[in-house]
Protein backbone atom coordinates (compact mmCIF):
# COMPACT_ATOMS: atom_id res chain seq x y z
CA UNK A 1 47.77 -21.61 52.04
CA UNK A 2 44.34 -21.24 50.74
CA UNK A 3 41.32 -20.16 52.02
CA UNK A 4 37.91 -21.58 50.93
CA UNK A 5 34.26 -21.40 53.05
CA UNK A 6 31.93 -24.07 51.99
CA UNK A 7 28.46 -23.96 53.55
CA UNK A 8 26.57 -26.55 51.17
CA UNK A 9 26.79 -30.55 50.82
CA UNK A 10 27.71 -32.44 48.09
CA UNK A 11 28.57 -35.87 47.83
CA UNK A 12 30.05 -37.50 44.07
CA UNK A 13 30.76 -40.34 43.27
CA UNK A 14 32.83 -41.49 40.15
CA UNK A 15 32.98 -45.40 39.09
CA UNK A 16 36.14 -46.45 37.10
CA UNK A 17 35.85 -49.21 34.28
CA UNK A 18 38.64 -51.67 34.64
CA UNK A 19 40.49 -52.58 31.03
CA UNK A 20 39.57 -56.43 30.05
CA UNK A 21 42.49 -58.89 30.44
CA UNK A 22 43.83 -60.43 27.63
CA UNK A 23 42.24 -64.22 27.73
CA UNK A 24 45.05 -66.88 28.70
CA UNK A 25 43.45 -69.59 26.31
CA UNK A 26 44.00 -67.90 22.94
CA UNK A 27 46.55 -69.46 20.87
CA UNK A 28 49.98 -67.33 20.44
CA UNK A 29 50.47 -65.71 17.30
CA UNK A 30 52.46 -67.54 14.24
CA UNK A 31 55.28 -66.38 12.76
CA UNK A 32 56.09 -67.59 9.36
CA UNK A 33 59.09 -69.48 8.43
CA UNK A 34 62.49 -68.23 7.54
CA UNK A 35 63.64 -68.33 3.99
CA UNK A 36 66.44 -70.86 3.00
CA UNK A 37 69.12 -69.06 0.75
CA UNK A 38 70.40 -71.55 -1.57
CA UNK A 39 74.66 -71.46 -2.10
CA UNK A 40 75.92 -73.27 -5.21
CA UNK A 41 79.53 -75.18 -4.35
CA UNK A 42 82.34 -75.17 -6.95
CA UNK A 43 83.80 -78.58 -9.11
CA UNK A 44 87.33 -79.56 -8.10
CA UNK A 45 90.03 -77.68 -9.57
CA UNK A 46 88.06 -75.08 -11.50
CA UNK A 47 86.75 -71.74 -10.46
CA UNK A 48 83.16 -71.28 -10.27
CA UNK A 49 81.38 -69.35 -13.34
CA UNK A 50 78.66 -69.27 -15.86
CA UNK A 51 80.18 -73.00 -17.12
CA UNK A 52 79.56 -74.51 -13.95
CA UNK A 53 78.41 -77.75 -14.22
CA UNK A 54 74.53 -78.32 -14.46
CA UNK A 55 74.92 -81.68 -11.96
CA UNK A 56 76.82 -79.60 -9.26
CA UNK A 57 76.38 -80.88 -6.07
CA UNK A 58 73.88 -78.12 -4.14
CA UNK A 59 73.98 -77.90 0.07
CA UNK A 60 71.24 -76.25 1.71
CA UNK A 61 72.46 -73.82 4.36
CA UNK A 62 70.19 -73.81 6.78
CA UNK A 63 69.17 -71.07 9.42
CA UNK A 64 69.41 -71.86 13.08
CA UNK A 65 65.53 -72.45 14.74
CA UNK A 66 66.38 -70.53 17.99
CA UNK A 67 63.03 -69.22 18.86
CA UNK A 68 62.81 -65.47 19.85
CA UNK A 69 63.29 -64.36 23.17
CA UNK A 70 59.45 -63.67 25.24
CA UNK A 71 59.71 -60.98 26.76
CA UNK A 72 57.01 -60.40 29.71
CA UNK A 73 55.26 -57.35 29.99
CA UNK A 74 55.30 -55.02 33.49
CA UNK A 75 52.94 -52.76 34.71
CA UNK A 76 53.72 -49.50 35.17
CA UNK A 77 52.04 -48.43 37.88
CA UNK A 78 52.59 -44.53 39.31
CA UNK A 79 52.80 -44.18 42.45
CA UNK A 80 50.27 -42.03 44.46
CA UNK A 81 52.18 -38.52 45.02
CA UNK A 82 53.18 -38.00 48.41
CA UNK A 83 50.26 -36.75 51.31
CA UNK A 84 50.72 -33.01 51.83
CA UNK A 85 51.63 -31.75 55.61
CA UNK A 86 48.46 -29.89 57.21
CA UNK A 87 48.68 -26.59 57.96
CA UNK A 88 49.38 -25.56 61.42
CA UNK A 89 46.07 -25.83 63.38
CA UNK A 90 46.16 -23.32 65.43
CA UNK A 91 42.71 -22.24 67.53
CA UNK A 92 39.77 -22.00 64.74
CA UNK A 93 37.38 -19.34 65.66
CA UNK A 94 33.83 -21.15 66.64
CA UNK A 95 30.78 -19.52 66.77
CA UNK A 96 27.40 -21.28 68.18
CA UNK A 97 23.92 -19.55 68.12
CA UNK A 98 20.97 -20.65 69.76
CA UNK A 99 17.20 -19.71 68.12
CA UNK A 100 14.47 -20.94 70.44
CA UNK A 101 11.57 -18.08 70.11
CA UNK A 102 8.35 -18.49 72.16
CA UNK A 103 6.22 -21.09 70.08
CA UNK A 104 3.12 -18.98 68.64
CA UNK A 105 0.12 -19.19 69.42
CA UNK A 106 -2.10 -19.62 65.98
CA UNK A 107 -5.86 -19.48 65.06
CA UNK A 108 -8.27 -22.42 65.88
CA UNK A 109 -9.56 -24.81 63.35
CA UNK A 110 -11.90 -27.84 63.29
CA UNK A 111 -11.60 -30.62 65.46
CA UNK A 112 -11.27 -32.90 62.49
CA UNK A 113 -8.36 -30.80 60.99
CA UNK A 114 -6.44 -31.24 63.79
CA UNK A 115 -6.72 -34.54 63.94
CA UNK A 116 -5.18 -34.75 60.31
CA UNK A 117 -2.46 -32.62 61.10
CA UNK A 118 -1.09 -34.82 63.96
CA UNK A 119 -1.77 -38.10 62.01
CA UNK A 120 -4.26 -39.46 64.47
CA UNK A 121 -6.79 -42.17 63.57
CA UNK A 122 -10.14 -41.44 64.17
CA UNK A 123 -11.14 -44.66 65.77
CA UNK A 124 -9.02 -44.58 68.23
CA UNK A 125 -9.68 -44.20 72.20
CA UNK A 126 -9.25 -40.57 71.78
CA UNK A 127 -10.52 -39.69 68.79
CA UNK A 128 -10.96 -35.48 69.02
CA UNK A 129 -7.68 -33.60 69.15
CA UNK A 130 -8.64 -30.19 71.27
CA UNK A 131 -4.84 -29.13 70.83
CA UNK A 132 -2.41 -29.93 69.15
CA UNK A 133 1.87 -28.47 69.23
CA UNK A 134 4.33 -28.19 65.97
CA UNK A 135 7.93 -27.91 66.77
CA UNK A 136 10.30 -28.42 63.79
CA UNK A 137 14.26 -27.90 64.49
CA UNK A 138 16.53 -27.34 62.23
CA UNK A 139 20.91 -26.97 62.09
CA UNK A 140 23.00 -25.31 59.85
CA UNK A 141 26.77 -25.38 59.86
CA UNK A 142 29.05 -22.75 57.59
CA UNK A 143 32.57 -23.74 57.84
CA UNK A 144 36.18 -21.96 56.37
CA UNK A 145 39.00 -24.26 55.65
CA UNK A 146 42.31 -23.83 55.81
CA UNK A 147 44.94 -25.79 53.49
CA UNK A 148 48.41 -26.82 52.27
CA UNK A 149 49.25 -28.71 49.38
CA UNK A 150 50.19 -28.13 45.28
CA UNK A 151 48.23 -26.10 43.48
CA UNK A 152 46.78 -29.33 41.78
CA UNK A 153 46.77 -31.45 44.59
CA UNK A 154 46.18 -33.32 46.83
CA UNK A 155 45.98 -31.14 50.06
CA UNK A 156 45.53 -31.31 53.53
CA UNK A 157 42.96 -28.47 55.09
CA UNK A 158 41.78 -28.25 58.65
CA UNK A 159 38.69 -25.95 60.04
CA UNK A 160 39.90 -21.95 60.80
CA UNK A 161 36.22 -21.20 61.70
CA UNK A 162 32.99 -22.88 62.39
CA UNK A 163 29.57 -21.58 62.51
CA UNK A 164 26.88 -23.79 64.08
CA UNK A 165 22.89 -22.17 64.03
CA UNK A 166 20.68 -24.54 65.69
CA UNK A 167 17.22 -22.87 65.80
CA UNK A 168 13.23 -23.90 66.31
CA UNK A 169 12.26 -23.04 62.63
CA UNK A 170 8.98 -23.85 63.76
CA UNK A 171 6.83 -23.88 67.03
CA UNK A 172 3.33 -23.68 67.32
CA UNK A 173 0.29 -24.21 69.42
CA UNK A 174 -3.47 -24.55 68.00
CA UNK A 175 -6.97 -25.00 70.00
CA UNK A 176 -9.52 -27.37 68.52
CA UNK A 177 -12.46 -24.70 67.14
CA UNK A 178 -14.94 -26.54 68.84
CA UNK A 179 -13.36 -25.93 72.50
CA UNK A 180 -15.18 -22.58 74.05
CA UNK A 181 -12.81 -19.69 73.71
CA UNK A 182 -11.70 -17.54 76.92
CA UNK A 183 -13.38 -20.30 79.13
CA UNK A 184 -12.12 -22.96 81.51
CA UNK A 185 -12.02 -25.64 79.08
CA UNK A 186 -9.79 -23.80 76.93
CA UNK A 187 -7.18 -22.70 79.42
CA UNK A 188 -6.71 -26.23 80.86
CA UNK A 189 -6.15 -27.29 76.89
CA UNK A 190 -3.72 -24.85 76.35
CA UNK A 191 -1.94 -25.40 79.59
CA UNK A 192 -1.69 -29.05 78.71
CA UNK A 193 0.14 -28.04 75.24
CA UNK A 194 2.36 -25.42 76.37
CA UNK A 195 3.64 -28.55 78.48
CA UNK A 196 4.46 -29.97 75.21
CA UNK A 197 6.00 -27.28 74.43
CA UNK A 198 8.52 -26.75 77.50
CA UNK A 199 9.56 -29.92 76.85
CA UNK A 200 10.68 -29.16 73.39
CA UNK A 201 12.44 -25.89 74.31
CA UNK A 202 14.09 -27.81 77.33
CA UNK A 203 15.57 -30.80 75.30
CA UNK A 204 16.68 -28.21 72.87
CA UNK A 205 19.24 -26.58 75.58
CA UNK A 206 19.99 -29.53 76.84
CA UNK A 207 21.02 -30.79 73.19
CA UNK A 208 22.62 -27.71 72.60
CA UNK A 209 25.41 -27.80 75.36
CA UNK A 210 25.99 -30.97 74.38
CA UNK A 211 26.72 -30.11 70.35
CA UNK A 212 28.85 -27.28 72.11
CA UNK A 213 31.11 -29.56 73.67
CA UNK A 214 30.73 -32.00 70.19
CA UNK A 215 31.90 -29.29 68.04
CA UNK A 216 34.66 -27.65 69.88
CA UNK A 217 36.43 -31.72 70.16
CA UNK A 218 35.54 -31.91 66.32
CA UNK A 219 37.23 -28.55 65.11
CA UNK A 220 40.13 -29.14 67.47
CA UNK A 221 40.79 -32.82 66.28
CA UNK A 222 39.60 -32.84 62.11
CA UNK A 223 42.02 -32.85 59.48
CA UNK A 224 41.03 -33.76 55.61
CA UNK A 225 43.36 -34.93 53.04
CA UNK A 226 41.57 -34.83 49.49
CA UNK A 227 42.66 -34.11 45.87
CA UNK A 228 41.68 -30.16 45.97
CA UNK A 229 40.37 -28.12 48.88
CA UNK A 230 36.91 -27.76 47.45
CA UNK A 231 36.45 -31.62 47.94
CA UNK A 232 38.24 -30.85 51.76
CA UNK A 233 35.45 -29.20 52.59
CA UNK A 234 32.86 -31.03 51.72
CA UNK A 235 33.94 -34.00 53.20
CA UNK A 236 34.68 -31.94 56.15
CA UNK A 237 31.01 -30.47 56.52
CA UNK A 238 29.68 -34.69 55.76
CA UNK A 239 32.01 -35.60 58.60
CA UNK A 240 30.45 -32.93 60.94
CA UNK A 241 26.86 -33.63 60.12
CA UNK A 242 28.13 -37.58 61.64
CA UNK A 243 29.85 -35.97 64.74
CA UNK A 244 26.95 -34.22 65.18
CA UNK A 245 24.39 -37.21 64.46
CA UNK A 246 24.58 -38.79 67.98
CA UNK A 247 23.50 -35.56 69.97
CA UNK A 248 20.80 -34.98 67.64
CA UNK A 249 19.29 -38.64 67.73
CA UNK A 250 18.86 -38.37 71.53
CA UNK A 251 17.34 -34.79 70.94
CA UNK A 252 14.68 -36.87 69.24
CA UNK A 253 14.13 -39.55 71.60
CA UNK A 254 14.34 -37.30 74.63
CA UNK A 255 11.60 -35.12 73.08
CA UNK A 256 9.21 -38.47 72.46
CA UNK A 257 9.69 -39.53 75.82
CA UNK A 258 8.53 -36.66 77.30
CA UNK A 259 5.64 -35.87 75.67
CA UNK A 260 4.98 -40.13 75.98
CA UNK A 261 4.89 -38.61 79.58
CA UNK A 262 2.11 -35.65 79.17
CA UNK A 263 0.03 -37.20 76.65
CA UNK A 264 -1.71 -40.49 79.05
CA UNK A 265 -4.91 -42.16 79.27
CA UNK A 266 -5.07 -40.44 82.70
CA UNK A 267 -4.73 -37.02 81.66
CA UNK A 268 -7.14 -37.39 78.52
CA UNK A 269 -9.38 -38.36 80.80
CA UNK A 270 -8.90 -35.65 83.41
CA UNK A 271 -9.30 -33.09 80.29
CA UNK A 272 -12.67 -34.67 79.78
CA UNK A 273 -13.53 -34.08 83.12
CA UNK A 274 -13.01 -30.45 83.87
CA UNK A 275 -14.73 -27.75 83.25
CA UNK A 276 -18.28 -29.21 83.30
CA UNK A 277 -20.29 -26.56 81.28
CA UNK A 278 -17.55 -26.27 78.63
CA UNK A 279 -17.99 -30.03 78.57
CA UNK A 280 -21.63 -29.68 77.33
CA UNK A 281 -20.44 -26.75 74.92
CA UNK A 282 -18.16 -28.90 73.45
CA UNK A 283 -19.83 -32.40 72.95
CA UNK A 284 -22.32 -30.29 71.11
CA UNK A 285 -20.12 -28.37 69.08
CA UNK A 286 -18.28 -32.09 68.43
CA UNK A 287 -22.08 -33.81 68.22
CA UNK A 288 -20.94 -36.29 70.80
CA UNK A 289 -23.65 -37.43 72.96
């Protein structure tokens, strides 16, 4: 039974070059014809010897034209060597850890800058970003295998631990420069983005419980046959990443419909509303008239 933790993907692939057939229209090969021995017959009543007559009668003996046998060629093909038995599964030890920090809270910069950052286009309805909220997730998985098989293969390995880290590698909020600091304008902006970011620390629970549940059917139900456990693994850490695939994709689209939901023509317009001296402040500070 060996042992192996792989924490890294890797994904080969090998192409084989099939050998060219013979072609079916080329001529078979000649053989050259047999030689005819030549047996001299003896004269009536006389022995045969060096006074043989010159006129003797001569017969040909000739050899029988039976053509060779053809004998057909068969592949010889090996069979594959018999798939190993798993070892027993037992209970693998699982391990899930959750890293969702309070997002930070970083220095202002130019209106402009922040528009650049989020992508926005400077025509649009909108065009000043006054805040803007960075939240970049990111999973890692570390998973030791456990397997049976010949020392050269192939074997069969299952999971005898799993570690899954699923953690906000980045979350942070920015003001525009331009908005007033420590006035009302500036605490209705950043109220507005810490919205933004609830929602991204709630649809990161709520995706974690359900990769909980994922992993724990995956760990308890994954077996890999391959030709050495080193290749096991790795295909058993590619088929995790696509049991884990689905959970994460509605992570995503959760998070865009809920900030769809924050970010409306009816609350940028409320946010150009409030705060009527910050208002002024700002327009000049943005040069808007």
């Amino acid at each position: 039974m060996i042992f192996l933790r792989v924490a890294a993907l890797l994904l080969t692939a090998a192409a084989a070059l099939a050998p060219a057939q013979a072609d079916p229209s080329a001529a078979p090969p000649l053989h050259p014809p047999a030689s005819l021995p030549l047996h001299p017959q003896g004269g009536g009543g006389g022995g045969g010897g060096p006074d043989q007559p010159q006129n003797a009668p001569i017969t040909l003996a000739r050899t029988p034209s039976t053509p060779p046998p053809i004998t057909l060629a068969q592949s010889t093909t090996t069979p594959p060597p018999p798939q190993p038995a798993c070892p027993p599964r037992g209970s693998p030890v699982l391990s899930f850890e959750l890293v969702d920090p309070e997002p930070r809270l970083l220095s202002p910069i130019p209106a402009t800058a922040l528009r650049q950052e989020a992508g926005g286009a400077p025509d649009g309805a909108f065009p000043h970003h006054l805040g803007l909220t960075v939240s970049r997730v990111e999973w890692r998985t570390d998973i030791t295998a456990r397997s049976r098989g010949p020392e050269r293969g192939p074997v069969c390995a299952v999971p005898a631990e799993v570690r899954l880290r699923l953690l906000h590698a980045e979350h942070t909020i920015r003001l525009a420069k331009e908005v007033p600091p420590n006035s009302c304008l500036s605490r209705e902006v950043l109220a507005h983005e810490r919205r933004h970011a609830e929602v991204n620390r709630r649809t990161l629970r709520e995706a974690a419980a359900e990769l909980r549940v994922t992993l724990r059917a995956w760990a308890n139900s994954v077996e890999m046959r391959a030709p050495d456990v080193a290749t096991a693994a790795q295909l058993m850490q590619e088929d995790l990443s696509r049991a884990l695939e689905p959970a994460l994709a509605r992570l995503r689209a959760a998070r865009d419909e809920g900030h769809a939901q924050i970010d409306t023509p009816a609350e940028y317009r409320r946010l150009g509303q409030v705060c009527p001296q910050d208002q002024r402040k700002l327009r000049a500070a943005l040069r808007v008239p």
